[in-house]
C-alpha atoms as a PDB file:
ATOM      1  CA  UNK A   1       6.118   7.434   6.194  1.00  0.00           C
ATOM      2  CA  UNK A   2       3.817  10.443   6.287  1.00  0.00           C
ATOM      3  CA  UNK A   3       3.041  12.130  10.143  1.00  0.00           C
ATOM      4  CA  UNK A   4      -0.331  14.019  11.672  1.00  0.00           C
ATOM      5  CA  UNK A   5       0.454  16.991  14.017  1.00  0.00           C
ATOM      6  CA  UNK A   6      -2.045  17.090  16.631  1.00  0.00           C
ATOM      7  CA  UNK A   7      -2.688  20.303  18.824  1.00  0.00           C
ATOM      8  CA  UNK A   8      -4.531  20.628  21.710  1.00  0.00           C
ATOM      9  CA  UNK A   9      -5.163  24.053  24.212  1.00  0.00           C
ATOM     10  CA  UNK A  10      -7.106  24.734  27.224  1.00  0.00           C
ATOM     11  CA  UNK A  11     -10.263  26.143  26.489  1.00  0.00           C
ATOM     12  CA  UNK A  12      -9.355  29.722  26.821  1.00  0.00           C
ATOM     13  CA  UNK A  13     -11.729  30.164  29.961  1.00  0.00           C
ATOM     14  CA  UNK A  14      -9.968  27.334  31.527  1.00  0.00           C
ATOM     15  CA  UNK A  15      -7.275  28.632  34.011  1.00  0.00           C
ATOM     16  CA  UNK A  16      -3.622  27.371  32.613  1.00  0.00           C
ATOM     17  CA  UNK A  17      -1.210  27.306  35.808  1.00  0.00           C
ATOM     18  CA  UNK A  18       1.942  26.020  34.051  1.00  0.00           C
ATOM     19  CA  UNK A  19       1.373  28.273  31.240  1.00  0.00           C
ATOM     20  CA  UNK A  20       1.207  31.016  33.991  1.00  0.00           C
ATOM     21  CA  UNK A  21       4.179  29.698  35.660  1.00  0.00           C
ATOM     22  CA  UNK A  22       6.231  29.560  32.794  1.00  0.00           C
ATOM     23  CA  UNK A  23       5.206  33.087  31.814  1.00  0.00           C
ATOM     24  CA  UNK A  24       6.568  34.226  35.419  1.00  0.00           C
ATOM     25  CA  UNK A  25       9.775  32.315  34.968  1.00  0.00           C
ATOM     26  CA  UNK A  26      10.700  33.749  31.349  1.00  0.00           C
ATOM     27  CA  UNK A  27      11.546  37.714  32.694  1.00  0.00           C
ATOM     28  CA  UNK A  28      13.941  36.290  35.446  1.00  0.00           C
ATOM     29  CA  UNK A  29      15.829  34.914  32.681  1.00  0.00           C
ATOM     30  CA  UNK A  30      16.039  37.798  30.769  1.00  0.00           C
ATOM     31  CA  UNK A  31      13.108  37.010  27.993  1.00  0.00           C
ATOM     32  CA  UNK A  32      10.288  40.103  28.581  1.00  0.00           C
ATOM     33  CA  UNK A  33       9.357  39.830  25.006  1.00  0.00           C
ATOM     34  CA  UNK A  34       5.593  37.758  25.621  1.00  0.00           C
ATOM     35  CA  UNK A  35       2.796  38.572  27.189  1.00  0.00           C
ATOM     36  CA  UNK A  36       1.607  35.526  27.841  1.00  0.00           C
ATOM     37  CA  UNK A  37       1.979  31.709  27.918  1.00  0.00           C
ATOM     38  CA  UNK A  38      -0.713  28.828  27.192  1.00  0.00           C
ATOM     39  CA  UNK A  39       0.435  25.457  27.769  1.00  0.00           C
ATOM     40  CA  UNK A  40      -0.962  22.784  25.426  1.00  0.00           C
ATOM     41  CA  UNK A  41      -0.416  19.320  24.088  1.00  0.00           C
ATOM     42  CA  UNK A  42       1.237  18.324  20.698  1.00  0.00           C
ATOM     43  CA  UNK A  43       0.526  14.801  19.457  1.00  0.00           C
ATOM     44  CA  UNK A  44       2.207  13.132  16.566  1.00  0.00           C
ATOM     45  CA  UNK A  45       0.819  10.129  14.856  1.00  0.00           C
ATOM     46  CA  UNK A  46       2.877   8.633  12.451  1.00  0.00           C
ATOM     47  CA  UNK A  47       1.384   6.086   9.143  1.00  0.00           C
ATOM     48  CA  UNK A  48       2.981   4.262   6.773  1.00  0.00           C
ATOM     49  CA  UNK A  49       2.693   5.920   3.514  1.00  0.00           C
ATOM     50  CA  UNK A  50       1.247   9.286   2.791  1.00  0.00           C
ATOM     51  CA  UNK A  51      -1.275  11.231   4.710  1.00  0.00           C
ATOM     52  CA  UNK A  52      -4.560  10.874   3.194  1.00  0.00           C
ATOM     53  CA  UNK A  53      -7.898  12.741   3.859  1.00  0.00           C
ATOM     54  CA  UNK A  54      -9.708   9.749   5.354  1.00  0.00           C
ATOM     55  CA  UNK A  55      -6.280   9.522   8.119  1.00  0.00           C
ATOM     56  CA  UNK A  56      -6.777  13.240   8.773  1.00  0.00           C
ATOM     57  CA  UNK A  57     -10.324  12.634   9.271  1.00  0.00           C
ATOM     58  CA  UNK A  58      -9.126   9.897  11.788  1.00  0.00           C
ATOM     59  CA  UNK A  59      -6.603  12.069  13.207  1.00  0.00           C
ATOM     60  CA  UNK A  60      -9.251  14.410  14.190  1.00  0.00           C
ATOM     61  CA  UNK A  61     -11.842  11.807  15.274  1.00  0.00           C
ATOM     62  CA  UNK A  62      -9.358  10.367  17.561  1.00  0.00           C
ATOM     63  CA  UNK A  63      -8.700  14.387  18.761  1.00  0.00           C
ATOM     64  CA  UNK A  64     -11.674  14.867  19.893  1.00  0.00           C
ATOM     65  CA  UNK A  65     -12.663  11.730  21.162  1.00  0.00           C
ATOM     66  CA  UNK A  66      -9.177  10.569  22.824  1.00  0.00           C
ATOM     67  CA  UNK A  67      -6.429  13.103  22.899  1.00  0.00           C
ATOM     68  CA  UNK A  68      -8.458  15.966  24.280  1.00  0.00           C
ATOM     69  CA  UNK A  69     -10.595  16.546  26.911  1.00  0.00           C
ATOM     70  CA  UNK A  70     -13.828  18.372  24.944  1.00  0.00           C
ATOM     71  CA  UNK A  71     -14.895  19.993  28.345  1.00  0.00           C
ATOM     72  CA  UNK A  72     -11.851  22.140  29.281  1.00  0.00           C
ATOM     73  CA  UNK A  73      -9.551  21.666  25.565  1.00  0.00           C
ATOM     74  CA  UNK A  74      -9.843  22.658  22.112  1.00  0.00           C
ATOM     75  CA  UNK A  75      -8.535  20.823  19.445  1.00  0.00           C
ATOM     76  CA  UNK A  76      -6.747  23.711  17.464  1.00  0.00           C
ATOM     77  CA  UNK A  77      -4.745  21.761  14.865  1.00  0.00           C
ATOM     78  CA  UNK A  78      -4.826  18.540  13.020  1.00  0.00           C
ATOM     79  CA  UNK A  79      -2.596  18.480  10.148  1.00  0.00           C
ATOM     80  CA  UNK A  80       0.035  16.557   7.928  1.00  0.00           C
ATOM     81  CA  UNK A  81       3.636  17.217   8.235  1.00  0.00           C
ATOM     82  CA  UNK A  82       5.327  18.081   4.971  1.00  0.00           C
ATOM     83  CA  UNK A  83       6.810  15.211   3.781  1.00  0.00           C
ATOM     84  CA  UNK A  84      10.353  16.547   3.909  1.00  0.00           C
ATOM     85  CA  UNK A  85       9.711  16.956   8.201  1.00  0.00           C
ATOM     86  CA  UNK A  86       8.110  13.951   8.564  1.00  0.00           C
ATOM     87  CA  UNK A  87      11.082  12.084   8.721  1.00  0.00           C
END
């Protein structure tokens, strides 16, 4: 069974308030290391078999057109899980 990792991210004009709230919460426990925190989606579509090209393409058809909101997201990643994570 092969697996698609989707990613989606606010646009980066697009105001992010959990990202932002999450960035305030990480000093009070200690974690100053980052500057800043976006807040995005992660899909995972699982197939039987292997990932082809022509499920990728679907994978990002199905981004743009379903699993993101074009106005205020970017798709930023559509790719197959090595084998070995897919599991």
């Amino acid at each position: 069974m092969g697996r698609i990792i989707v990613e989606v991210m606010p646009k980066p004009e697009i105001l992010d308030p959990q990202g932002k709230a999450v960035g305030s919460a990480l000093p009070r426990l200690g974690i100053t290391s980052f500057t800043s925190v976006r807040q995005g989606k992660c899909f995972h579509l699982s197939v039987e078999g292997p990932v082809t090209e022509e499920l990728l393409a679907q994978a990002r058809t199905a981004a743009e057109e379903v699993l993101s909101n074009p106005i205020i997201e970017d798709v930023v990643r559509v790719e197959a899980l090595p084998e070995e994570e897919a599991k």
